[in-house]
Protein backbone atom coordinates (compact mmCIF):
# COMPACT_ATOMS: atom_id res chain seq x y z
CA UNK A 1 86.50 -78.82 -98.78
CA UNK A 2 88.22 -75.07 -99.22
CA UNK A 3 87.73 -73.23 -96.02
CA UNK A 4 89.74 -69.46 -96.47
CA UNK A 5 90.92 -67.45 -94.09
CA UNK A 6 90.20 -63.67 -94.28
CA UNK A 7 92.76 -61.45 -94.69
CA UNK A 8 93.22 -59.27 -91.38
CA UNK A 9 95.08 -56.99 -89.68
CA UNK A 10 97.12 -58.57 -87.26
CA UNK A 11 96.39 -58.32 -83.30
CA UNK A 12 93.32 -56.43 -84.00
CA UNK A 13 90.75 -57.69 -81.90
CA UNK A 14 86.66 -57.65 -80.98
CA UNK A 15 84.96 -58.37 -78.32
CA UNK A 16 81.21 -59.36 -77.97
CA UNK A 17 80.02 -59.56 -74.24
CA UNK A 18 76.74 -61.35 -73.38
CA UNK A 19 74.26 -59.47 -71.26
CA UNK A 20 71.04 -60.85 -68.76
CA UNK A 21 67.87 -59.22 -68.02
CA UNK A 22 66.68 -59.01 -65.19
CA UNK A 23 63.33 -58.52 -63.07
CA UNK A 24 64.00 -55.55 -60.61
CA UNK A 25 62.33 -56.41 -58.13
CA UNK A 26 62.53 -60.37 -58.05
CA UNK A 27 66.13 -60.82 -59.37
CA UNK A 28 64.42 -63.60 -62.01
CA UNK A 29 65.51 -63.30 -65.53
CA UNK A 30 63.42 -61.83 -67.89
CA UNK A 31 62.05 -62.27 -71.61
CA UNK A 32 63.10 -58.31 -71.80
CA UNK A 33 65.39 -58.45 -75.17
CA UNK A 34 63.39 -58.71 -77.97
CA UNK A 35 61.98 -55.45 -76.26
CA UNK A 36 64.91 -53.94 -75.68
CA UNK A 37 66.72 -54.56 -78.91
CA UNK A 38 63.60 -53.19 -80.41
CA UNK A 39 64.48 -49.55 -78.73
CA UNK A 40 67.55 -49.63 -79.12
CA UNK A 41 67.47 -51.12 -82.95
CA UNK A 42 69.49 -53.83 -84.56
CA UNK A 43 72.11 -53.18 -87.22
CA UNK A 44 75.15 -54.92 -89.57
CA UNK A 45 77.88 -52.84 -88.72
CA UNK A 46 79.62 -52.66 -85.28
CA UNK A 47 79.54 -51.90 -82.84
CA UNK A 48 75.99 -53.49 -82.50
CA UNK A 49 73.62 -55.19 -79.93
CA UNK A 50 71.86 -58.62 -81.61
CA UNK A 51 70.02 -61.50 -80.21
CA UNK A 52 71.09 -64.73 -78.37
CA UNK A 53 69.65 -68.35 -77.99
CA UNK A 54 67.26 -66.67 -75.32
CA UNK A 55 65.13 -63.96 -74.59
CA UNK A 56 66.71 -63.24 -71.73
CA UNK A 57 69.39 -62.33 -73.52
CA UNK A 58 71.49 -59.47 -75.21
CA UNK A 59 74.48 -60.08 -77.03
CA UNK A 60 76.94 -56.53 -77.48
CA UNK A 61 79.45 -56.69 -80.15
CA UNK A 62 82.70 -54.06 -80.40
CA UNK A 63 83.81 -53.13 -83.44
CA UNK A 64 87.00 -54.48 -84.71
CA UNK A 65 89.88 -52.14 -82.69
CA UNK A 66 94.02 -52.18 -82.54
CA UNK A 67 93.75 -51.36 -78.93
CA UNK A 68 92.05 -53.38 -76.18
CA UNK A 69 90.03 -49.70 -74.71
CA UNK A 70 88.61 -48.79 -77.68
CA UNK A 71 86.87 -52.11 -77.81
CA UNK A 72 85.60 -51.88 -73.92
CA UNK A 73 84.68 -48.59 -74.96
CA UNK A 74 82.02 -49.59 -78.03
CA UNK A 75 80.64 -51.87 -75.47
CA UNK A 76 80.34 -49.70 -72.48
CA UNK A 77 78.75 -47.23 -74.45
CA UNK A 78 76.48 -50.07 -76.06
CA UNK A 79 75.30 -51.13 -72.13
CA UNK A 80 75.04 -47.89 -70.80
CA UNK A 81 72.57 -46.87 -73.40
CA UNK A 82 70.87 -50.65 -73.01
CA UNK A 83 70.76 -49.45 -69.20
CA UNK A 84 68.61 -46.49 -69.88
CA UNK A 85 66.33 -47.95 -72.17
CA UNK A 86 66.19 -50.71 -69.41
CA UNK A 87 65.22 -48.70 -66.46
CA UNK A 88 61.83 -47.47 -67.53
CA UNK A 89 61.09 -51.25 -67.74
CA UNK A 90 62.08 -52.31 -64.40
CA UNK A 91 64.83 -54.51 -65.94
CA UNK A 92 68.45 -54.43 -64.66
CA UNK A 93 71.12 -56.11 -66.45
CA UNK A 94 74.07 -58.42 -65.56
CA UNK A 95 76.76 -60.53 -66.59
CA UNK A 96 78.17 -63.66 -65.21
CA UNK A 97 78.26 -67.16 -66.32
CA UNK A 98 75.20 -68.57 -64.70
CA UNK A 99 71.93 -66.86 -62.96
CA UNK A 100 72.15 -68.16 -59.17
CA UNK A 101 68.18 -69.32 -59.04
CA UNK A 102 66.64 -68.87 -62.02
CA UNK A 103 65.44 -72.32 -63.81
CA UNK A 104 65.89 -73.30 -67.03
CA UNK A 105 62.41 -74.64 -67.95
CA UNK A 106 61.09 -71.19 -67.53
CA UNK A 107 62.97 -69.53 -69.88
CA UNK A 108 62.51 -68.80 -73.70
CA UNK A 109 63.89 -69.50 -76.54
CA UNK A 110 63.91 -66.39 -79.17
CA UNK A 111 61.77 -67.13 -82.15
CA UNK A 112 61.71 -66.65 -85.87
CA UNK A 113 65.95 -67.65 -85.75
CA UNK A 114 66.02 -71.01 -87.28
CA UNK A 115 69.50 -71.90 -86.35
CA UNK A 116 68.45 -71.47 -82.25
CA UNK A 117 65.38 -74.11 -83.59
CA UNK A 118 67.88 -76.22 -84.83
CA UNK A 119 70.00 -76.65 -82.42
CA UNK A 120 66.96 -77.32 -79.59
CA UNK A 121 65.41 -79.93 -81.92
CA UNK A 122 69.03 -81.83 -81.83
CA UNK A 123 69.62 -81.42 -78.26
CA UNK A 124 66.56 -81.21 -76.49
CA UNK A 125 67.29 -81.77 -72.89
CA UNK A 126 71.10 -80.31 -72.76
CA UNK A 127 70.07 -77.92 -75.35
CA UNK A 128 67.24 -75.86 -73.09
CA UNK A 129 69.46 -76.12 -70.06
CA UNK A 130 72.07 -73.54 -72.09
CA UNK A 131 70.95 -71.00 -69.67
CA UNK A 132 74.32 -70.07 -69.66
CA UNK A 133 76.56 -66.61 -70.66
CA UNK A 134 79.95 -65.53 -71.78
CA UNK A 135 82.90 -63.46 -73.42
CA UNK A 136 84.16 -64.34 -76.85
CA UNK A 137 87.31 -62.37 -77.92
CA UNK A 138 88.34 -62.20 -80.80
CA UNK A 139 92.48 -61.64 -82.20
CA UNK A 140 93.32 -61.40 -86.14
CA UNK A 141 95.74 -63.56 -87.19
CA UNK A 142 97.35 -62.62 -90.56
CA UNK A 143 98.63 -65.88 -91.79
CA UNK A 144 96.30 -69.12 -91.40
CA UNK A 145 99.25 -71.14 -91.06
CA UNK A 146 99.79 -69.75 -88.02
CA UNK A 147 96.25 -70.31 -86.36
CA UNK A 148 96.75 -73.67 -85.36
CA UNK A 149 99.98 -73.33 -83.49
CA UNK A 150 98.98 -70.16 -81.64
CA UNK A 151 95.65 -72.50 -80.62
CA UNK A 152 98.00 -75.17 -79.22
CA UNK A 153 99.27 -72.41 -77.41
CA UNK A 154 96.53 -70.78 -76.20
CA UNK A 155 95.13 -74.27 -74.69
CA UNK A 156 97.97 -74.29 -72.62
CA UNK A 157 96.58 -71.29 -70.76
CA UNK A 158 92.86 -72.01 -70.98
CA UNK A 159 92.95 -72.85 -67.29
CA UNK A 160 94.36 -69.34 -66.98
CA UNK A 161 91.42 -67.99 -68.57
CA UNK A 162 88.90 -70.18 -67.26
CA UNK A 163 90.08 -69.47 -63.25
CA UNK A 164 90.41 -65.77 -64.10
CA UNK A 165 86.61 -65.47 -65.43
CA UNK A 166 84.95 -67.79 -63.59
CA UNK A 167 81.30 -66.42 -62.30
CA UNK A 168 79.08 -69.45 -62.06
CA UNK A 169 79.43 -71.20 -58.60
CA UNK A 170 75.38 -71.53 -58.57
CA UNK A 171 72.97 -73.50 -60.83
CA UNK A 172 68.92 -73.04 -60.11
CA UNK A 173 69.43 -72.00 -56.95
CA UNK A 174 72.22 -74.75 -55.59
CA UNK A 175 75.86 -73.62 -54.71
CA UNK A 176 77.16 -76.32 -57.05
CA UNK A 177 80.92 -76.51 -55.61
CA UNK A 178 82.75 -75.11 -59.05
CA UNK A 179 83.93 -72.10 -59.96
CA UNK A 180 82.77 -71.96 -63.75
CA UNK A 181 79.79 -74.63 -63.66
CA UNK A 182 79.30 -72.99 -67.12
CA UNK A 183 82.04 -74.56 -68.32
CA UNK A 184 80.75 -77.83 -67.80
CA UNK A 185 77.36 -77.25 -68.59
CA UNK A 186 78.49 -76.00 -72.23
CA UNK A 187 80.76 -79.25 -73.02
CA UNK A 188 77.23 -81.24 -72.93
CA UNK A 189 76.54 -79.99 -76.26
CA UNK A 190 77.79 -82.09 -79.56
CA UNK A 191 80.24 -80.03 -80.78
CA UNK A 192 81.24 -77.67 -78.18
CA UNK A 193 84.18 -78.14 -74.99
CA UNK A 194 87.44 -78.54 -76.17
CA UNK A 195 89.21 -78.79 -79.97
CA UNK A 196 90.68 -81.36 -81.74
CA UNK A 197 94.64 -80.56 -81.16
CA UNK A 198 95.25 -80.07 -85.60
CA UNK A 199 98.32 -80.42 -86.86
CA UNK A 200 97.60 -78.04 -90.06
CA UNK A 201 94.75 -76.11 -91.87
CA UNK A 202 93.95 -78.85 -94.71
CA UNK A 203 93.19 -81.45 -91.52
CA UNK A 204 90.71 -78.69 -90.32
CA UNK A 205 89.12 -78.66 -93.59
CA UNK A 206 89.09 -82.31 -93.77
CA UNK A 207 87.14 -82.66 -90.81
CA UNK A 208 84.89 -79.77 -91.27
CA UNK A 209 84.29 -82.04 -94.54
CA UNK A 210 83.14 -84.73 -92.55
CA UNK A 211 80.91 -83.33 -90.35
CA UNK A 212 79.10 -81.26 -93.16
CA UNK A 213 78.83 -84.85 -95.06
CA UNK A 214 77.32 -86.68 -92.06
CA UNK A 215 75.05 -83.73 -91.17
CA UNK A 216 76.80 -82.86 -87.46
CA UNK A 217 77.09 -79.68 -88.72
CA UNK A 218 75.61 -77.31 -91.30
CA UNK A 219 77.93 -74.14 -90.61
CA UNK A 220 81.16 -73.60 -89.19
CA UNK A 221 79.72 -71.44 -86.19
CA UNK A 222 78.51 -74.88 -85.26
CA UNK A 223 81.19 -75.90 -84.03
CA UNK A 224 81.39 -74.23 -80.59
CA UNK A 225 84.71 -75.22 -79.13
CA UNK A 226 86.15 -73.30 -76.32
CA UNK A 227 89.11 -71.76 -78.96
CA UNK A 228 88.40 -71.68 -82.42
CA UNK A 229 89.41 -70.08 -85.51
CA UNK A 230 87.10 -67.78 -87.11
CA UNK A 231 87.68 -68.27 -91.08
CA UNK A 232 85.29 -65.47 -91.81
CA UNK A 233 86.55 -62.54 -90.05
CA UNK A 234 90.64 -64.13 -90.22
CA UNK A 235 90.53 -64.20 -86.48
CA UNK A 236 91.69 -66.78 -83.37
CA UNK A 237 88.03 -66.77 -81.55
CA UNK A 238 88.42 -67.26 -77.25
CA UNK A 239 85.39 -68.14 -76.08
CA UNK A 240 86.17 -69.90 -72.94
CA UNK A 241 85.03 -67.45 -70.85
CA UNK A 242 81.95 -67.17 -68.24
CA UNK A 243 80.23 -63.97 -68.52
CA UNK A 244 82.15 -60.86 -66.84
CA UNK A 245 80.32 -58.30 -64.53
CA UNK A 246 82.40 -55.81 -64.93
CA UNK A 247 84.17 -54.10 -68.12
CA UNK A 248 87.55 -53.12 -66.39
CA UNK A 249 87.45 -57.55 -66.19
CA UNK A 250 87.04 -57.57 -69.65
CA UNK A 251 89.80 -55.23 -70.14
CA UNK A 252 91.97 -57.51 -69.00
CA UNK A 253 91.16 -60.80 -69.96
CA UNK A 254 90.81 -59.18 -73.41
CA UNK A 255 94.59 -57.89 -73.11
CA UNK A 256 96.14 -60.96 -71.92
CA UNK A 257 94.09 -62.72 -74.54
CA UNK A 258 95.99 -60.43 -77.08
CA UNK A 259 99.13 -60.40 -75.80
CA UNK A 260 99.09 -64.45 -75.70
CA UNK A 261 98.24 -64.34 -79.11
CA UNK A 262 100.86 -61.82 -80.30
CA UNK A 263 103.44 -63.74 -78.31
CA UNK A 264 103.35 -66.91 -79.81
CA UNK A 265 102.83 -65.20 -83.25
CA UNK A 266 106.36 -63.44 -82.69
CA UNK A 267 107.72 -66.88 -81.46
CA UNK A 268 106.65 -68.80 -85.07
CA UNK A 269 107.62 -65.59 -86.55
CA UNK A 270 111.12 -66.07 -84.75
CA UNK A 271 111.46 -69.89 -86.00
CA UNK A 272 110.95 -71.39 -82.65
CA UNK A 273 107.99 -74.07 -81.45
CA UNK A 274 104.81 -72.88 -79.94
CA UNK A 275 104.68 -75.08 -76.51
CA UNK A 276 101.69 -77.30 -76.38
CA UNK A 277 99.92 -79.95 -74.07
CA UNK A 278 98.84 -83.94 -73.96
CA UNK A 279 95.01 -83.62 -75.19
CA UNK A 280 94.60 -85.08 -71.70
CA UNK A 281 96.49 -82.83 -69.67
CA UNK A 282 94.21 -79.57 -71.42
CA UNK A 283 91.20 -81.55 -70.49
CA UNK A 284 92.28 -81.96 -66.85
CA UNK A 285 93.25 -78.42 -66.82
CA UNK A 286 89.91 -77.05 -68.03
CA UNK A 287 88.03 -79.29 -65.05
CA UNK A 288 90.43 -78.38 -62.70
CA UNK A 289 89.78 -74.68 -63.45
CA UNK A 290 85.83 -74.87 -63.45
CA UNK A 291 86.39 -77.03 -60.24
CA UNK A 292 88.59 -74.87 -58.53
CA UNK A 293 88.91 -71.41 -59.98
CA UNK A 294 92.24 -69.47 -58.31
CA UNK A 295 93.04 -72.30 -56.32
CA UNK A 296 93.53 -74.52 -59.27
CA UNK A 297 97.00 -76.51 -59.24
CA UNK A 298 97.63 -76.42 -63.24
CA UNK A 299 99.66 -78.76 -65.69
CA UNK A 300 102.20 -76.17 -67.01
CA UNK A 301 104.36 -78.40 -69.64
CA UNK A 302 104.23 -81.53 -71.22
CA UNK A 303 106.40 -83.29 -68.56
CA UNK A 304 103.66 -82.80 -65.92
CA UNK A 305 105.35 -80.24 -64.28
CA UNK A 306 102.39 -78.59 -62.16
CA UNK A 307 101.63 -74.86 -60.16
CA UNK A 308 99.17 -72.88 -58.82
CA UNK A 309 97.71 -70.58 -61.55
CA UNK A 310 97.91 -67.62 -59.61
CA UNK A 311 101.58 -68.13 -59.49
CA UNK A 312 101.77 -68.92 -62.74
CA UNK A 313 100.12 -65.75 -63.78
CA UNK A 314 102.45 -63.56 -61.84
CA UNK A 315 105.21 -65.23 -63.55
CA UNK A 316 103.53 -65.02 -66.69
CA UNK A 317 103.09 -61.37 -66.53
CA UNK A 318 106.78 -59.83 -66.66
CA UNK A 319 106.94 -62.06 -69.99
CA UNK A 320 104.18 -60.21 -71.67
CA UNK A 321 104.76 -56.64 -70.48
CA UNK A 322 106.79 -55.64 -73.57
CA UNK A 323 104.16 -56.78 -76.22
CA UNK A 324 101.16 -54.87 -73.65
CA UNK A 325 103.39 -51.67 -74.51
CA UNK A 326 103.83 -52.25 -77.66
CA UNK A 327 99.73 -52.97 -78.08
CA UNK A 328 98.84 -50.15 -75.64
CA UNK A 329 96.86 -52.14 -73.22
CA UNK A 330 99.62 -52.03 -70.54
CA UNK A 331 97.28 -50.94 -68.07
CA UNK A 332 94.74 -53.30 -69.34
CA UNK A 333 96.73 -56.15 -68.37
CA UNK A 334 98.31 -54.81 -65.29
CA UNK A 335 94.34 -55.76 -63.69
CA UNK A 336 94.89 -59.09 -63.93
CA UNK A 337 96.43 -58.23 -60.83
CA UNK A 338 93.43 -56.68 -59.37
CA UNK A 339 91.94 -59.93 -60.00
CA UNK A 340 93.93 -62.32 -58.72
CA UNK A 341 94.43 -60.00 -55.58
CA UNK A 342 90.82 -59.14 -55.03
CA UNK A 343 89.30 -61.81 -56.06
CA UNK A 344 87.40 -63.43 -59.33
CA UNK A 345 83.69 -62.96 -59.68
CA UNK A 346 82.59 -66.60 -58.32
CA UNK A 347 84.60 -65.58 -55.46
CA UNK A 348 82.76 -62.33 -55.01
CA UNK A 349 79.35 -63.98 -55.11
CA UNK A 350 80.19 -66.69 -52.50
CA UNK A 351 81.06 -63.94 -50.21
CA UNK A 352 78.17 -61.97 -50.71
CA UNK A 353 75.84 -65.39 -50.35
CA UNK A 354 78.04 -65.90 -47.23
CA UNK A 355 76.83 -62.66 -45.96
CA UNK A 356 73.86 -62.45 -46.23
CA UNK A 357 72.41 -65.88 -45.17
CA UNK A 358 72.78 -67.55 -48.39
CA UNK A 359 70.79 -65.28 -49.76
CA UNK A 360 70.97 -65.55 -54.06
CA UNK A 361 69.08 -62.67 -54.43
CA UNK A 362 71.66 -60.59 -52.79
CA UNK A 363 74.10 -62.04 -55.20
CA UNK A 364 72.13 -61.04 -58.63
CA UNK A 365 72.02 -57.54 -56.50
CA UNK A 366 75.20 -57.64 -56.55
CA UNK A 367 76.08 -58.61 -60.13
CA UNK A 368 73.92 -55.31 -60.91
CA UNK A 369 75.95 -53.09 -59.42
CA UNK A 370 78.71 -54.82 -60.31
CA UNK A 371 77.80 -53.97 -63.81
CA UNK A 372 76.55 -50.73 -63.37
CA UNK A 373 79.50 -49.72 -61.20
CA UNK A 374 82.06 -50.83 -63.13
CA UNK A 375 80.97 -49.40 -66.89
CA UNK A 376 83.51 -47.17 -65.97
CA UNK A 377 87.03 -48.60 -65.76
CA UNK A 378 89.85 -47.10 -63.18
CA UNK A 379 91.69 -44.02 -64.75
CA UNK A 380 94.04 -46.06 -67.23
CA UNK A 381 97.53 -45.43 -65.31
């Protein structure tokens, strides 16, 4: 089967940024978004707030931007006015990639969206526990011949990605000894974890082919692999991140995510081969990650040369500063430092369990003011 690619502008990028409700005074989730995307109404265009496999959940969407702070703009702007229409309700909102206590059986699946039904009918079990959140970032890609590489590239820093987000060391109320349990809990389903490794776009279509044939899938969005192209918008789609509490984080995930894509772009463009990894040495990668966050001790080449991703990131960096100039999201990407200095989100919310007795209601506390705090990024410098 024909699968095109849409014709886009190249290193543009979008972000969507998935959003929890909360009960005020409990810390429980809460069925709140149908309500709130009521109030705050539901549109085509972008930027735009729109449903997600539960009711507990907002989705925000940028529109499609050159620069990384316009698009953390459209969805600052989108949360802070989801924060005021939120109040009145008793409802806070946050982002990470699990709820500390909350269980799964209580929560709700959003009706009348047949593709949600769908997917629950096939996976039952796995399928309710989803009670999960994330980042997707989007980069354009102008040439479809290129998407495939740049993916092979961008596995070799999903570990990178996964460390750098990771906000889900707690599952219904156990500390579950990962840093992204998300990321594990997401690979249950059929067709999501990690791609196939292609070596061009007809071998994509030919599998897309056979999963339409057998009935796997219906629709490309089906397939829900951590990195994946995006035929319909002509985009590289990232979407192995947990959720992200605060939108100076997405700043700069977004702008490495960008820069990693413009990099390897520029190397195809210069003639020379996009590194890549064993299938098995991305898979160990990812697990390390999840299991150990900024401690991790990644596979950095094919010969099994290893390092600590921290390191690696610092050495990374320097690399990508001229292409963060030329994108304008130099500061952006300067916060990965911040990160890896200050800590990563699971990190935060063991320390806050830590100090307050284990307490996990302290934690979602501090996810909301996390969120709240941080709608407004440091003075870009």
């Amino acid at each position: 089967m024909r699968i095109d690619f849409a014709t886009s502008e190249r290193s543009r990028l979008g972000i969507e940024w998935e959003i929890a409700c909360v009960d005020r005074r409990s810390g429980e989730l809460a069925p709140a978004a149908p309500e709130l995307l009521a109030r705050i109404g539901t549109r085509a265009d972008f930027p735009h707030a729109t449903t997600e496999l539960l009711t507990n959940t907002v989705e925000i969407v940028s529109g499609p931007h050159h620069r990384v702070r316009d698009a953390v703009a459209d969805l600052t702007g989108l949360v802070e006015r989801l924060s005021d229409l939120a109040e009145p309700m008793g409802i806070d909102l946050i982002s990470s990639g699990t709820h500390p206590f909350s269980q799964w059986f209580q929560q709700r699946v959003t009706p009348g969206k047949p593709r949600y039904d769908t997917l629950i009918d096939r996976t039952r079990w796995w399928g309710r526990q989803m009670m999960i959140w994330g980042v997707h970032v989007h980069v354009a890609v102008e040439d479809r011949a290129k998407v495939f590489p740049i993916i092979d590239g961008l596995l070799t820093y999903l570990p990178h990605f996964q460390a750098l987000s990771a906000s889900s060391p707690f599952w219904a109320g156990e500390t579950t000894g990962y840093a992204s349990n998300r990321a594990l809990m997401f690979q249950q389903l059929p067709t999501a974890g990690l791609p196939p490794q292609f070596t061009d776009w007809p071998q994509y279509e030919a599998m897309v082919a056979d999963l339409r044939h057998t009935g796997v899938i219906e629709a490309l969005t089906e397939l829900r692999w951590d990195i994946r192209p995006s035929p319909r918008w002509g985009t590289i789609e990232v979407r192995t991140f947990d959720g992200i509490s605060t939108a100076h984080e997405i700043g700069a995930i977004a702008a490495l995510t960008q820069c990693l894509v413009e990099h390897f772009s520029r190397e195809l463009d210069a003639g020379r081969e996009v590194p890549k990894l064993q299938p098995w040495f991305v898979r160990e990668n990812k697990w390390r990650a999840a299991r150990y966050g900024m401690d991790a001790i990644i596979i950095r080449n094919a010969a099994g040369d290893e390092r600590l991703v921290t390191k690696d990131l610092y050495r990374l960096l320097p690399t990508l500063a001229p292409i963060a100039d030329a994108l304008g999201c130099s500061a952006q990407l300067d916060r990965i430092r911040d990160i890896i200095d200050h800590g990563a989100s699971y990190q935060r919310q063991l320390a806050v369990a830590a100090a307050n007795d284990g307490s996990l209601k302290a934690v979602v506390s501090s996810l909301v003011r996390e969120l709240h705090d941080g709608l407004r990024p440091p003075a870009d410098r």
